[in-house]
Protein backbone atom coordinates (compact mmCIF):
# COMPACT_ATOMS: atom_id res chain seq x y z
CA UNK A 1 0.00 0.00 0.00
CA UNK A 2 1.46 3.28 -0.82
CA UNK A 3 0.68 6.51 1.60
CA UNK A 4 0.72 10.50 1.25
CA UNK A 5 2.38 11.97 2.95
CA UNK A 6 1.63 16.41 3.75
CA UNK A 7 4.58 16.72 6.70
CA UNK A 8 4.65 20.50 5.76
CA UNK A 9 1.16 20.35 7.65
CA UNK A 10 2.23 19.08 10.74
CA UNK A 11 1.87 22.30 12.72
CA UNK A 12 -2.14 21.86 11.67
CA UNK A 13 -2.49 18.79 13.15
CA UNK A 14 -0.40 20.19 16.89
CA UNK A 15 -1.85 23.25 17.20
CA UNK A 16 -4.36 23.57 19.84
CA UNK A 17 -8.03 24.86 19.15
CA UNK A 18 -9.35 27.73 20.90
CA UNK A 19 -12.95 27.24 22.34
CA UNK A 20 -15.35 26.17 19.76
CA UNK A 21 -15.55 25.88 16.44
CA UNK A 22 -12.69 27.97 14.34
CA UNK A 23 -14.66 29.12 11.13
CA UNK A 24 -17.66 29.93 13.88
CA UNK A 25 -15.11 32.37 15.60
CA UNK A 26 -13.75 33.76 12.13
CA UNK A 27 -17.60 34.22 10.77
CA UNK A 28 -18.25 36.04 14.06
CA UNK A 29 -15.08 38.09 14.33
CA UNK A 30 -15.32 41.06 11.04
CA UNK A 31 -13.26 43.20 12.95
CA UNK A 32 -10.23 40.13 12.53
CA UNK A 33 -10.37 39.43 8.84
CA UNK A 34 -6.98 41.54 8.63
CA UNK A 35 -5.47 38.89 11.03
CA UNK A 36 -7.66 35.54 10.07
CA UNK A 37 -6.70 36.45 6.50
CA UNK A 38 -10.54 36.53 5.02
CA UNK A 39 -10.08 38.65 2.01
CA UNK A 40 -14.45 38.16 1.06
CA UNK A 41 -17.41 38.27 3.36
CA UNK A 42 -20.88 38.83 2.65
CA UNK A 43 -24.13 37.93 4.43
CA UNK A 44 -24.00 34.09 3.66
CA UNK A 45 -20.21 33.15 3.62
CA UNK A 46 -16.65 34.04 3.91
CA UNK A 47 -13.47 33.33 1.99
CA UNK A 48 -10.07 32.99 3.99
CA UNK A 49 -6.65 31.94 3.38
CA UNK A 50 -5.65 28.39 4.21
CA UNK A 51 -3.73 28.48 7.25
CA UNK A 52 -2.06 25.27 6.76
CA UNK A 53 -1.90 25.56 2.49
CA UNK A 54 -0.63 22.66 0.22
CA UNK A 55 0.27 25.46 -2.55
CA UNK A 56 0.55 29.55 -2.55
CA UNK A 57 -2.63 31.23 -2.83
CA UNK A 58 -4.55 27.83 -1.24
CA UNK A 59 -7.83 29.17 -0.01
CA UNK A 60 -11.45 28.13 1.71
CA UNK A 61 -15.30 29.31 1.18
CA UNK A 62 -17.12 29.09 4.40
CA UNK A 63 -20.68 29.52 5.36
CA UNK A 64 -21.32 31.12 8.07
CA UNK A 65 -24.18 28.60 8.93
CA UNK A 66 -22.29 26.25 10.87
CA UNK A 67 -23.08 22.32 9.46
CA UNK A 68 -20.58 19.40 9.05
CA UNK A 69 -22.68 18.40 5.27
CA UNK A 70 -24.30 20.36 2.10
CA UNK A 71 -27.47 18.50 2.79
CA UNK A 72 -28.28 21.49 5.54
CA UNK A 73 -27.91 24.36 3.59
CA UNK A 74 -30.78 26.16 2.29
CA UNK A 75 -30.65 25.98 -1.16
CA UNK A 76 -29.77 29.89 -1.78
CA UNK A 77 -26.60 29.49 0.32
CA UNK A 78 -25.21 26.48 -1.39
CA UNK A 79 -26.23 28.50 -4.92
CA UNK A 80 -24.11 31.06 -3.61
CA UNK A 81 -21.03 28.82 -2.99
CA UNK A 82 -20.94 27.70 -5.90
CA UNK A 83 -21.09 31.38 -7.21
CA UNK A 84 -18.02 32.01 -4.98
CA UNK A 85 -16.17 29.03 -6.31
CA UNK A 86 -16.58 30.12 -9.97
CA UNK A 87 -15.17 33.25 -9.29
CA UNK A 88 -12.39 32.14 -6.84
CA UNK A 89 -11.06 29.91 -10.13
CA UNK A 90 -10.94 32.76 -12.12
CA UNK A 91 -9.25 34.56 -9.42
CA UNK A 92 -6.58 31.84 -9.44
CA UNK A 93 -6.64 31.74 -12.84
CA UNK A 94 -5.26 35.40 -12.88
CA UNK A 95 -3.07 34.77 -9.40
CA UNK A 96 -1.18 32.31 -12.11
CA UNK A 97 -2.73 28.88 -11.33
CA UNK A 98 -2.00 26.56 -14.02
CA UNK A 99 -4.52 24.53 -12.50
CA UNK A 100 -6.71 23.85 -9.78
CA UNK A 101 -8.31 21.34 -7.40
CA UNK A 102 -11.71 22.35 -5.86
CA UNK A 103 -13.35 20.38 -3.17
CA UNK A 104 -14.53 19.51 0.39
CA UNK A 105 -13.84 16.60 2.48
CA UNK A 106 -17.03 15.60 4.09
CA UNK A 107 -17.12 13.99 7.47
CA UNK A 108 -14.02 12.90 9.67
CA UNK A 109 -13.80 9.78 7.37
CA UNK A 110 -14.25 12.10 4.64
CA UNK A 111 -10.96 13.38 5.53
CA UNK A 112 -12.28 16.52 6.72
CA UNK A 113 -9.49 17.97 9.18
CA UNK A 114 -12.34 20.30 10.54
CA UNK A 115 -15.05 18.16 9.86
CA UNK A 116 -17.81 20.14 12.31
CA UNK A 117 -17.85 22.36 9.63
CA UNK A 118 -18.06 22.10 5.89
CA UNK A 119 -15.85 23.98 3.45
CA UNK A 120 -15.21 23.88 0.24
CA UNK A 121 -11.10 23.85 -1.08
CA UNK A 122 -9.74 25.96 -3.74
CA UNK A 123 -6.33 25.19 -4.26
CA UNK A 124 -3.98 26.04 -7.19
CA UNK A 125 -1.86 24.23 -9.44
CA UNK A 126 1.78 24.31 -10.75
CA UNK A 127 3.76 22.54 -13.02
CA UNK A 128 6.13 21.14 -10.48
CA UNK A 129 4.92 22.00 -7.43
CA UNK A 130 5.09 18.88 -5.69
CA UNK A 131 8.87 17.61 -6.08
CA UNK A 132 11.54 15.34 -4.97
CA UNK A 133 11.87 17.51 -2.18
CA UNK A 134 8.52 17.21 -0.65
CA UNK A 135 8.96 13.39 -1.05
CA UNK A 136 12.60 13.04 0.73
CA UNK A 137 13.04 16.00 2.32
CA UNK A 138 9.83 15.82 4.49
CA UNK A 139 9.03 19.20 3.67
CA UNK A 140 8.31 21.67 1.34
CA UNK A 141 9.63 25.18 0.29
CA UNK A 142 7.90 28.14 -0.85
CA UNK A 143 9.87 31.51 -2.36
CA UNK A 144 7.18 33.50 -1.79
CA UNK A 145 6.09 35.84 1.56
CA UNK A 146 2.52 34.38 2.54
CA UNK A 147 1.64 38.07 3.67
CA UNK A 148 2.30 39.06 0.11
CA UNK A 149 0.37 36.36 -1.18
CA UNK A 150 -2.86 37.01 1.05
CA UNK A 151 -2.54 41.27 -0.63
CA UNK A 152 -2.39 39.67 -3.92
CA UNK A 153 -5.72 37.66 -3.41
CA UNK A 154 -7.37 40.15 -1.68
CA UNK A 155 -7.00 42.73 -4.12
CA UNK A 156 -7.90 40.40 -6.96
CA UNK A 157 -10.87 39.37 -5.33
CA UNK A 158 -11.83 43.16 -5.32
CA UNK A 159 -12.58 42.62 -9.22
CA UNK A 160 -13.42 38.86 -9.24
CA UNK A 161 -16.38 39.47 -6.50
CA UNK A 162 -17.14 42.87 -7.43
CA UNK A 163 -20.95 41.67 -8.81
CA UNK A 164 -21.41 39.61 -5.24
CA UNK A 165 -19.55 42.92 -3.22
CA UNK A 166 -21.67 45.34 -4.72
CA UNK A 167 -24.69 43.43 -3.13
CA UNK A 168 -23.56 43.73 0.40
């Protein structure tokens, strides 16, 4: 049986959660989005850097309504998701994604990390970004300031969700 192996996420998996759940805090919290890195919010959901990505410029849609499966969303919100997640691709697109992987881990089993609470992956592409140096070097290397990275996806997001932005 072969295994994969993300050791570059370890600090996920040992860092400690503060009361409750963590996308509950972030969707309650506005006056952090600087600090949580949410770069979109509007009445139904909010979009935040990965804390933990796999590639540069990895992000998450969140609903506010907390619910660990899609089946429990009213049909608008889920409508709306999707709405976000077209728009986030072109947004990658433009960030410089080659290509991208969309999707969310349902249920611990699922492989959900936060499974309490859906949300849906957008995570970009590159040729080569998973090398022999992720594989024997147990880690992975980025030449790019994740600060940096957050400005550039905010501000693109300025145009990409302008329609949904203009509605808030």
């Amino acid at each position: 049986m072969e295994h994969l192996y993300a050791p570059w996420r370890s600090g996920y998996f040992k860092e400690r959660q503060k009361e409750g759940c963590i996308f509950c805090n972030i969707s309650q919290a506005p006056h952090l989005d600087l600090q949580n890195r949410v770069f979109y919010r509007d009445e139904s959901l909010f979009c935040v850097m990965n804390k933990f990505p796999y590639t540069p410029g990895h992000f998450l849609i969140v609903p506010h309504f907390h619910t660990h499966s899609p089946e429990f969303l009213e049909e608008d919100l889920w409508l709306n998701l999707q709405k976000c997640a077209r728009k986030g691709i072109s947004l990658l697109k433009e960030f410089g994604a080659k290509g991208i992987n969309l999707g969310m881990n349902l249920e611990q089993a699922g492989g959900a990390g936060i499974p309490e609470h859906i949300h849906l992956h957008l995570l970009p592409r590159y040729v080569g970004d998973t090398n022999f140096f992720t594989t024997i070097g147990d880690c992975r290397a980025y030449g790019v300031d994740f600060d940096e990275i957050f400005q550039k996806i905010k501000e693109l997001s300025l145009k990409h969700f302008k329609n949904q932005q203009s509605n808030q």
